[in-house]
PDB file of N, CA and C in Angstrom:
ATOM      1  N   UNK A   1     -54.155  16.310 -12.913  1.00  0.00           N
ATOM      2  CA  UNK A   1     -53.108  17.283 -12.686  1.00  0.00           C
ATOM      3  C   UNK A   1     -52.033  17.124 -13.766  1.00  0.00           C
ATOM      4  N   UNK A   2     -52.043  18.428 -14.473  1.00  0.00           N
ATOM      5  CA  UNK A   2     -51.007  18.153 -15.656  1.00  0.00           C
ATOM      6  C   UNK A   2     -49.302  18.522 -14.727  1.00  0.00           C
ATOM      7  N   UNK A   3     -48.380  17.905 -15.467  1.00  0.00           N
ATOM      8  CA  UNK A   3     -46.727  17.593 -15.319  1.00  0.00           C
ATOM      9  C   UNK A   3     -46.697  18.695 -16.113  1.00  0.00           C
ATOM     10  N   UNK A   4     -44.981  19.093 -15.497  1.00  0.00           N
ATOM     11  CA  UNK A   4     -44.757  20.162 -16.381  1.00  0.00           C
ATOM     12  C   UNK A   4     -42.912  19.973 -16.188  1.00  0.00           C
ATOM     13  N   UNK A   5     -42.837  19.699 -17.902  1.00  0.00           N
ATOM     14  CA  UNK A   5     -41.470  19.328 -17.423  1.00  0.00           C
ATOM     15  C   UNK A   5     -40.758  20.574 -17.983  1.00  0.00           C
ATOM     16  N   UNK A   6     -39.287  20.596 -16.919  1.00  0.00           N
ATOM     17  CA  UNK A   6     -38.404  21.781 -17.248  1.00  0.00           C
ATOM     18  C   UNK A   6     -37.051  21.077 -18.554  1.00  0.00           C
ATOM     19  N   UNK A   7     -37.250  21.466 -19.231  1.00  0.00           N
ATOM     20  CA  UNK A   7     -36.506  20.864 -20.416  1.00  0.00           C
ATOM     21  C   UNK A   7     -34.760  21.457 -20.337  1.00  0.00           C
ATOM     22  N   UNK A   8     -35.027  22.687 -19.618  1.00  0.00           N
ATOM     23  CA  UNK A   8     -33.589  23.079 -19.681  1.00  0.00           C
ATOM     24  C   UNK A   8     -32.936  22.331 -18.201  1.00  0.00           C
ATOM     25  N   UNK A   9     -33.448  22.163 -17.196  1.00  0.00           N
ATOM     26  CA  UNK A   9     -32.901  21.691 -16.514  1.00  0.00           C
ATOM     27  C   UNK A   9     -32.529  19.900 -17.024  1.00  0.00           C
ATOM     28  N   UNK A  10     -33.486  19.397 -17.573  1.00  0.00           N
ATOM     29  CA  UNK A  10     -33.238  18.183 -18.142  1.00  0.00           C
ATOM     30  C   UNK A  10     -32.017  18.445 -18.969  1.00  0.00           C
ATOM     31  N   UNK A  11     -31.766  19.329 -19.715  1.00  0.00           N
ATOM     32  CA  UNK A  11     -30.711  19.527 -20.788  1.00  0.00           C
ATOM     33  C   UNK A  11     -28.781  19.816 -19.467  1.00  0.00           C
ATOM     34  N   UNK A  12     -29.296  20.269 -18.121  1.00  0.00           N
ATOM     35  CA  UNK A  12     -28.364  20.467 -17.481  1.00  0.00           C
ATOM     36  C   UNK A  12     -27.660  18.956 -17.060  1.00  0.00           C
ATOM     37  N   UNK A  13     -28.771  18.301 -16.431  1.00  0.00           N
ATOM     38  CA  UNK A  13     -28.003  17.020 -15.871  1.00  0.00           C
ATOM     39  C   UNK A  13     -27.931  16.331 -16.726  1.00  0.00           C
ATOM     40  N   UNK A  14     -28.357  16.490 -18.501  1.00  0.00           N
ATOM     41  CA  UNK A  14     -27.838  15.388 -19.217  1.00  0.00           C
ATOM     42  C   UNK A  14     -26.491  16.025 -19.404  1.00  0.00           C
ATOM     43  N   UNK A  15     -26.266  17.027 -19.038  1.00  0.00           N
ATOM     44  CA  UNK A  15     -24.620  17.461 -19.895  1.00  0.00           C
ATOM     45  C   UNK A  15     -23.797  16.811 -18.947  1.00  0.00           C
ATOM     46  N   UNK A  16     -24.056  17.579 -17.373  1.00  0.00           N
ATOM     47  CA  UNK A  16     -23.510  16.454 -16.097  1.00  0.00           C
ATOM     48  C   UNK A  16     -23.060  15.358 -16.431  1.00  0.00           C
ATOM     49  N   UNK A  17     -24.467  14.342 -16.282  1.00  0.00           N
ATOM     50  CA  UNK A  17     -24.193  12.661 -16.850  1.00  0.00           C
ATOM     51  C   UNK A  17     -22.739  12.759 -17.509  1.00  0.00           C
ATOM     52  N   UNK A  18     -23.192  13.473 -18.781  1.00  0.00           N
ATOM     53  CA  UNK A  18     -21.715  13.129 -19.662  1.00  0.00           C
ATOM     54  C   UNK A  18     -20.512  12.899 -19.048  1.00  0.00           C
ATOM     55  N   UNK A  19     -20.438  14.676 -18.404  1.00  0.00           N
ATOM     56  CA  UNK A  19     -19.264  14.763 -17.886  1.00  0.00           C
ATOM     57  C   UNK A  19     -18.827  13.269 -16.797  1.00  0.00           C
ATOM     58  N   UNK A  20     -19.653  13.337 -16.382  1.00  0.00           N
ATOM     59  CA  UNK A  20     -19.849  12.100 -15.497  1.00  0.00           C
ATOM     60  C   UNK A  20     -18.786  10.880 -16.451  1.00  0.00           C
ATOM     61  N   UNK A  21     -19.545  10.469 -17.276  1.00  0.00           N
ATOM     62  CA  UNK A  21     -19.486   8.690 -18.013  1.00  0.00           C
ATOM     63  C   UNK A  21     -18.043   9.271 -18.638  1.00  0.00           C
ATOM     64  N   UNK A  22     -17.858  10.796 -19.086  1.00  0.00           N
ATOM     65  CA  UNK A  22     -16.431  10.708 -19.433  1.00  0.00           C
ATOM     66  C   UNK A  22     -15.293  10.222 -18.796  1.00  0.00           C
ATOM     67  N   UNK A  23     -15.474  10.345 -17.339  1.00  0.00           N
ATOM     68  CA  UNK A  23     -14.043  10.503 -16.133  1.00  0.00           C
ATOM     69  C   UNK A  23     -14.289   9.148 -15.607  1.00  0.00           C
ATOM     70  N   UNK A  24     -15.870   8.447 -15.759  1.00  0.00           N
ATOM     71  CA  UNK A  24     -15.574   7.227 -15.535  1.00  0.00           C
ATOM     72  C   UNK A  24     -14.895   6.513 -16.437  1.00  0.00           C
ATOM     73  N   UNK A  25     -15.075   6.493 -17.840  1.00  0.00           N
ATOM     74  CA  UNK A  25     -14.532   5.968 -18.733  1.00  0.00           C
ATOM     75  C   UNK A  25     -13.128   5.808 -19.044  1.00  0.00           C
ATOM     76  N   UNK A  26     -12.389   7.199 -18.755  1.00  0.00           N
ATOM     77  CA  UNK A  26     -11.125   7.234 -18.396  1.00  0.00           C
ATOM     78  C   UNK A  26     -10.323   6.479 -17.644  1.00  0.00           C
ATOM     79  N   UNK A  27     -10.897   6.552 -16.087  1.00  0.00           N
ATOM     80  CA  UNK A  27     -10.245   5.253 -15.692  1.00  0.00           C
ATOM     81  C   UNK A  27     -10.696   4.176 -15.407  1.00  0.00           C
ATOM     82  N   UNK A  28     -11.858   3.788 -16.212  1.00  0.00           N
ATOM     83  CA  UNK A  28     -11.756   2.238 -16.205  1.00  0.00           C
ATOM     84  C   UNK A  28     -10.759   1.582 -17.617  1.00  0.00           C
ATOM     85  N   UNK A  29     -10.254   2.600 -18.685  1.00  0.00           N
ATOM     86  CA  UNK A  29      -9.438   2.276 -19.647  1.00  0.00           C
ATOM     87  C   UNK A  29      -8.058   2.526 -19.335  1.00  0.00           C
ATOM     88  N   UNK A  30      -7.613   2.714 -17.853  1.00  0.00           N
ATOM     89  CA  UNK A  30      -6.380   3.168 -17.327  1.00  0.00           C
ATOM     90  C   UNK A  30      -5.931   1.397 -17.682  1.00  0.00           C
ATOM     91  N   UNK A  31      -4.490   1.360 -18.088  1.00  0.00           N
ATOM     92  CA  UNK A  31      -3.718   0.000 -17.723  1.00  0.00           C
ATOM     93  C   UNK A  31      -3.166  -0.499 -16.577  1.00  0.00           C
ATOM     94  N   UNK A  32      -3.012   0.555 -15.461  1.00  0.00           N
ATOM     95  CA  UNK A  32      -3.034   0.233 -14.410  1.00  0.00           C
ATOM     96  C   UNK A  32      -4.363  -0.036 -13.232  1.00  0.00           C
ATOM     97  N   UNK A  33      -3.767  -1.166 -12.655  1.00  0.00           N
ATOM     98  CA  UNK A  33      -5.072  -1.704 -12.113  1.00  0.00           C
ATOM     99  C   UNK A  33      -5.062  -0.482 -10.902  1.00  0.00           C
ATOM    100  N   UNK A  34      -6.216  -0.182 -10.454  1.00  0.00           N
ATOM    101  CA  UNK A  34      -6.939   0.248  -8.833  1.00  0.00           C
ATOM    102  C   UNK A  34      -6.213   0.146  -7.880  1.00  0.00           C
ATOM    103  N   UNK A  35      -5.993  -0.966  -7.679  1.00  0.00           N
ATOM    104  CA  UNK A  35      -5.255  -1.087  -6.005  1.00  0.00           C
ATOM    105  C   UNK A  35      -4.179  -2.206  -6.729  1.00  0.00           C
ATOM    106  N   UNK A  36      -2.648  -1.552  -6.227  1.00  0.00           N
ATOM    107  CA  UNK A  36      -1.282  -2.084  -6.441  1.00  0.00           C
ATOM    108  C   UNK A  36      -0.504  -2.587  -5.221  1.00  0.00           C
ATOM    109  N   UNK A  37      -0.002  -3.597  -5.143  1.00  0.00           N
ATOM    110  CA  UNK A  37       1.120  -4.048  -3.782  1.00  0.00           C
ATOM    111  C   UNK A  37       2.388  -3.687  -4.285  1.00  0.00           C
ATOM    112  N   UNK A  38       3.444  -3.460  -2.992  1.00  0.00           N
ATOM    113  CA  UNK A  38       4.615  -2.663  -3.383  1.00  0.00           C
ATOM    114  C   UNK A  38       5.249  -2.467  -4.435  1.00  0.00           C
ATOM    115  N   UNK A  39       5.277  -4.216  -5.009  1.00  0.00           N
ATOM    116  CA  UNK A  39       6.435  -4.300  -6.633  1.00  0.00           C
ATOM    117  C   UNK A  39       5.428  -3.451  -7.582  1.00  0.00           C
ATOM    118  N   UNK A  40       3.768  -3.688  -7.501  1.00  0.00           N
ATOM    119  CA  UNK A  40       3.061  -2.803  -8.544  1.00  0.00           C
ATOM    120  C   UNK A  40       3.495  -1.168  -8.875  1.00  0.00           C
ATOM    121  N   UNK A  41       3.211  -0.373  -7.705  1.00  0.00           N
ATOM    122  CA  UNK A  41       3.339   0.641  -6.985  1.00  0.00           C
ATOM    123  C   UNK A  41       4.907   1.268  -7.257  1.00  0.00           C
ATOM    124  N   UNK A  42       5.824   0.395  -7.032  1.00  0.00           N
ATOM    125  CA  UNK A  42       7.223   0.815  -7.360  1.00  0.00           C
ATOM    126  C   UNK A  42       7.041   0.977  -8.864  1.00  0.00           C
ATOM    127  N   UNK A  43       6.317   0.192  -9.849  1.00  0.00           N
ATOM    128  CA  UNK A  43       7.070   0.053 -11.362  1.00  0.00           C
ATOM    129  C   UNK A  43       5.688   1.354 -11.277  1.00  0.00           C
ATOM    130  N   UNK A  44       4.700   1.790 -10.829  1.00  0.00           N
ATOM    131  CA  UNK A  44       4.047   2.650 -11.717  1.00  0.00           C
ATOM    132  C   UNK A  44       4.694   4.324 -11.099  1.00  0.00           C
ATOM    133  N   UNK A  45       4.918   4.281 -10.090  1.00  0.00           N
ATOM    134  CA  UNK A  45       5.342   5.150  -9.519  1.00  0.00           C
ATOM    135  C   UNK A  45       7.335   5.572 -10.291  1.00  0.00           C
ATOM    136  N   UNK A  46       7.925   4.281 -10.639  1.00  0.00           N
ATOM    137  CA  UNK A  46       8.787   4.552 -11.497  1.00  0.00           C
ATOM    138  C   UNK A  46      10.414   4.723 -10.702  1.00  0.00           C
ATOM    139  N   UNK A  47       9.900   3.928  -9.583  1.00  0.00           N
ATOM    140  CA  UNK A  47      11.283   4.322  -8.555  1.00  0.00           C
ATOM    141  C   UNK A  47      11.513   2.331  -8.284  1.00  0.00           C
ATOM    142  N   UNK A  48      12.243   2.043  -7.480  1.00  0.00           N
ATOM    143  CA  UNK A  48      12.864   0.852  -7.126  1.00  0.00           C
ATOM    144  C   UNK A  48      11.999   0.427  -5.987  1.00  0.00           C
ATOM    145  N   UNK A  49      11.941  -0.893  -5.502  1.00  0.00           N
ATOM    146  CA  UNK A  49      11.148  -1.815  -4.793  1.00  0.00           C
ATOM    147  C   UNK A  49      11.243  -0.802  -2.953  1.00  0.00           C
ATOM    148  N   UNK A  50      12.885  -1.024  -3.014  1.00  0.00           N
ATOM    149  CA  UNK A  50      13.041  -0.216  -1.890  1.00  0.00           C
ATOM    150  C   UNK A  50      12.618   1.345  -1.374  1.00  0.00           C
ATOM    151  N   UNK A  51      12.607   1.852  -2.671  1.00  0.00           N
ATOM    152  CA  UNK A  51      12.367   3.107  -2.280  1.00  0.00           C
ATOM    153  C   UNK A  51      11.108   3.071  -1.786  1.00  0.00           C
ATOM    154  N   UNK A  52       9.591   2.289  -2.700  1.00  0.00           N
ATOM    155  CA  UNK A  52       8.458   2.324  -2.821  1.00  0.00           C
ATOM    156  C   UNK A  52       8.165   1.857  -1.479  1.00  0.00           C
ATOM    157  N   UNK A  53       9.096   0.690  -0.783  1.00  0.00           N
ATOM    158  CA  UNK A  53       8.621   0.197   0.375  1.00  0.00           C
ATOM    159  C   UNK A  53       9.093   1.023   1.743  1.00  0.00           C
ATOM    160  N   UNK A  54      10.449   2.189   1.431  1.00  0.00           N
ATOM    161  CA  UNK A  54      10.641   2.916   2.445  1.00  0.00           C
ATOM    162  C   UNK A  54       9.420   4.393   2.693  1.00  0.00           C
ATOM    163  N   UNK A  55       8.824   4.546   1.218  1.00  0.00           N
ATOM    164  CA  UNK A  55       7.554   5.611   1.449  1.00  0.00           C
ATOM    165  C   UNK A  55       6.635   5.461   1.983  1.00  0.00           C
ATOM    166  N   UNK A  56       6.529   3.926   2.225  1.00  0.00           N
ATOM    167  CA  UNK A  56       5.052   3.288   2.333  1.00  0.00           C
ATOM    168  C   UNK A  56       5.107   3.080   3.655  1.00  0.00           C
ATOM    169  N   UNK A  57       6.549   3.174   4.211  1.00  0.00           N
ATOM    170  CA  UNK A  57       6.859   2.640   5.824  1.00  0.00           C
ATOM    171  C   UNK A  57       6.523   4.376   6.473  1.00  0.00           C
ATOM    172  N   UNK A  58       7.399   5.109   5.875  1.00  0.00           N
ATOM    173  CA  UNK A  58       7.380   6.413   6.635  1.00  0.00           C
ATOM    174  C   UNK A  58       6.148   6.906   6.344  1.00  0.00           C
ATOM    175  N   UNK A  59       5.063   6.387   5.733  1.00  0.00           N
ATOM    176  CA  UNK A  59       3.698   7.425   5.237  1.00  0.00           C
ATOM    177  C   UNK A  59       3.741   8.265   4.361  1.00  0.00           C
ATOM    178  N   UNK A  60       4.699   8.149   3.451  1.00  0.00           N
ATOM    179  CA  UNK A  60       5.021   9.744   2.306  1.00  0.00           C
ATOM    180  C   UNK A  60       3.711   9.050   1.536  1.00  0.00           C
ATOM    181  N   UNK A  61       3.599   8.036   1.469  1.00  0.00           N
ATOM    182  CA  UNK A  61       1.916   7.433   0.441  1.00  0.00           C
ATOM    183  C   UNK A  61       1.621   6.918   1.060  1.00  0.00           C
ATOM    184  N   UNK A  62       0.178   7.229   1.258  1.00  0.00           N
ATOM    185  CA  UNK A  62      -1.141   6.644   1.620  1.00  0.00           C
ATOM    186  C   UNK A  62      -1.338   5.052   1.320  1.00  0.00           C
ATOM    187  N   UNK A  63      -1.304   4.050   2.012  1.00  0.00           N
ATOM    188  CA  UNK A  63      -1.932   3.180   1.373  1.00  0.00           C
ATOM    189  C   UNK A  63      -3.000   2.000   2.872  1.00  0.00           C
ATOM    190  N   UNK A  64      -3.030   1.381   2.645  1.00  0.00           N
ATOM    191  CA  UNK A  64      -3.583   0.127   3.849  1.00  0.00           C
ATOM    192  C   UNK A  64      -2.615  -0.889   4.174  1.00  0.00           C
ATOM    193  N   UNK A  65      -2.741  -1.249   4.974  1.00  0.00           N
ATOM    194  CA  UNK A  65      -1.751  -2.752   5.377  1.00  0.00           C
ATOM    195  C   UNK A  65      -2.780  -3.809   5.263  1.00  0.00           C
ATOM    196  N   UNK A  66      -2.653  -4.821   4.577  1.00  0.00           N
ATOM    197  CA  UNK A  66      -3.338  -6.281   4.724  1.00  0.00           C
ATOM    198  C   UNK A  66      -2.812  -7.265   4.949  1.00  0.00           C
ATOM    199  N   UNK A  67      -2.548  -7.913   6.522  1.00  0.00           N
ATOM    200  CA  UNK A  67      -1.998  -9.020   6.483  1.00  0.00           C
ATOM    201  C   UNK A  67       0.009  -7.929   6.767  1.00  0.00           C
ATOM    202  N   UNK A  68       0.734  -8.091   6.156  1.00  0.00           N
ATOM    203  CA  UNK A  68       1.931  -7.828   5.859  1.00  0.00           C
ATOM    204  C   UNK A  68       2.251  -7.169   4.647  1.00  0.00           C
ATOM    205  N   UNK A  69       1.115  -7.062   3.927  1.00  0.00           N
ATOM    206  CA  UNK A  69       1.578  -6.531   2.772  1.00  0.00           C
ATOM    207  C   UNK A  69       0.666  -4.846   2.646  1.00  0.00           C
ATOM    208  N   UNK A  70       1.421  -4.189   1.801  1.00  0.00           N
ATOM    209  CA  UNK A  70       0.830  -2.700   1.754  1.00  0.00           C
ATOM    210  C   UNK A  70       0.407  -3.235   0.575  1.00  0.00           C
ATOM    211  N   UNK A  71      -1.266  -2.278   0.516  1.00  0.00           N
ATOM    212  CA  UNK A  71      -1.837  -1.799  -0.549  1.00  0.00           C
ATOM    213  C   UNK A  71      -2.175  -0.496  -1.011  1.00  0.00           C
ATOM    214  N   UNK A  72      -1.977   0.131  -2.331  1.00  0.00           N
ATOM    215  CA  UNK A  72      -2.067   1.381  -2.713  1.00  0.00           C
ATOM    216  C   UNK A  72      -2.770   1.433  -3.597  1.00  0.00           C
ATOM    217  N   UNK A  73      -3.799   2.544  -3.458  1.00  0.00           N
ATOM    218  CA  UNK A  73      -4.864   2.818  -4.494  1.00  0.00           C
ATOM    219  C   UNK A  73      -4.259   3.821  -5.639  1.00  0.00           C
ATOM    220  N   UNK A  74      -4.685   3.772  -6.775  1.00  0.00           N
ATOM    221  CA  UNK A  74      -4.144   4.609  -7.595  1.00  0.00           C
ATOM    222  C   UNK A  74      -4.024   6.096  -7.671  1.00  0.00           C
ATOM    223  N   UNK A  75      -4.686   5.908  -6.916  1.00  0.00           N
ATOM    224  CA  UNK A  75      -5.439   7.582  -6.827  1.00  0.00           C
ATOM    225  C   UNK A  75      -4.749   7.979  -5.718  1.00  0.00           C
ATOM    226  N   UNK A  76      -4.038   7.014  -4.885  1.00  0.00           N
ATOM    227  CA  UNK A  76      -2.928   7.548  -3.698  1.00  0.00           C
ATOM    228  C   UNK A  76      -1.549   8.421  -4.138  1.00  0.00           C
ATOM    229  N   UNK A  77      -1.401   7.089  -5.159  1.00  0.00           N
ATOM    230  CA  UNK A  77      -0.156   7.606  -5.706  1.00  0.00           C
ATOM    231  C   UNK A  77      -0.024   8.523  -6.825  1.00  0.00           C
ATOM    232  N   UNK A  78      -0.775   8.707  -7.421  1.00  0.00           N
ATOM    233  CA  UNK A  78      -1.084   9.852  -8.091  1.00  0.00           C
ATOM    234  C   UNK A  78      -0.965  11.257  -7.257  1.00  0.00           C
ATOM    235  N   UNK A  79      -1.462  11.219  -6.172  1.00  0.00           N
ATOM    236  CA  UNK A  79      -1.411  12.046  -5.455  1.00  0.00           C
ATOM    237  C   UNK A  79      -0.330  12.609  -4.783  1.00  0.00           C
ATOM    238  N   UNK A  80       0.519  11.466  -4.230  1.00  0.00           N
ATOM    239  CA  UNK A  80       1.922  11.293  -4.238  1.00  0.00           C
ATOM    240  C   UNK A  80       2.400  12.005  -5.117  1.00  0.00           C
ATOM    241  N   UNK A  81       2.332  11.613  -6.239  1.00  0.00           N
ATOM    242  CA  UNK A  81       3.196  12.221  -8.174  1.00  0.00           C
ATOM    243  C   UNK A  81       3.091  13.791  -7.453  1.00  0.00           C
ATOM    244  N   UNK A  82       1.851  14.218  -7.597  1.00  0.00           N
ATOM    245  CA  UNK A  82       0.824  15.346  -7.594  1.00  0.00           C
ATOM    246  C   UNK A  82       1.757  16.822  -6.359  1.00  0.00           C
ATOM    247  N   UNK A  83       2.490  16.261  -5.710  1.00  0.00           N
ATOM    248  CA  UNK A  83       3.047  17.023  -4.868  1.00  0.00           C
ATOM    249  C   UNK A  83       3.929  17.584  -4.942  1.00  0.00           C
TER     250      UNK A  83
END
């Protein structure tokens, strides 16, 4: 039984891929790390310790509690920015 390959569809998900390895690439060359605790979070977000820790109390950003301390993903606060 002969194969029969579709070359244009091969030509589709290699463009995908790309797009793909581009946006990964992006942020794995971000200088900010993934997941930040408050003092992180305050200096990337660009406001004061307090403010960062009164957003994080009322829910204006998304983040987790571990233990006593908040954690925020980057992509939270971005989102935050984003509003």
């Amino acid at each position: 039984m002969e194969q029969v390959i579709d070359f244009d569809l091969l030509e589709k998900i290699n463009y995908k891929l790309d797009l793909l390895m581009d946006g990964l690439e992006k942020s794995e060359t971000s200088d900010w790390p993934l997941y930040m605790d408050t003092t992180m979070a305050a200096k990337y977000l660009a406001v004061s310790y307090d403010t960062m820790a009164r957003l994080g109390r009322i829910g204006a950003v998304k983040h987790k509690s571990v233990g006593s301390k908040r954690i925020y993903k980057r992509d939270w606060l971005d989102a935050y920015m984003e509003r």
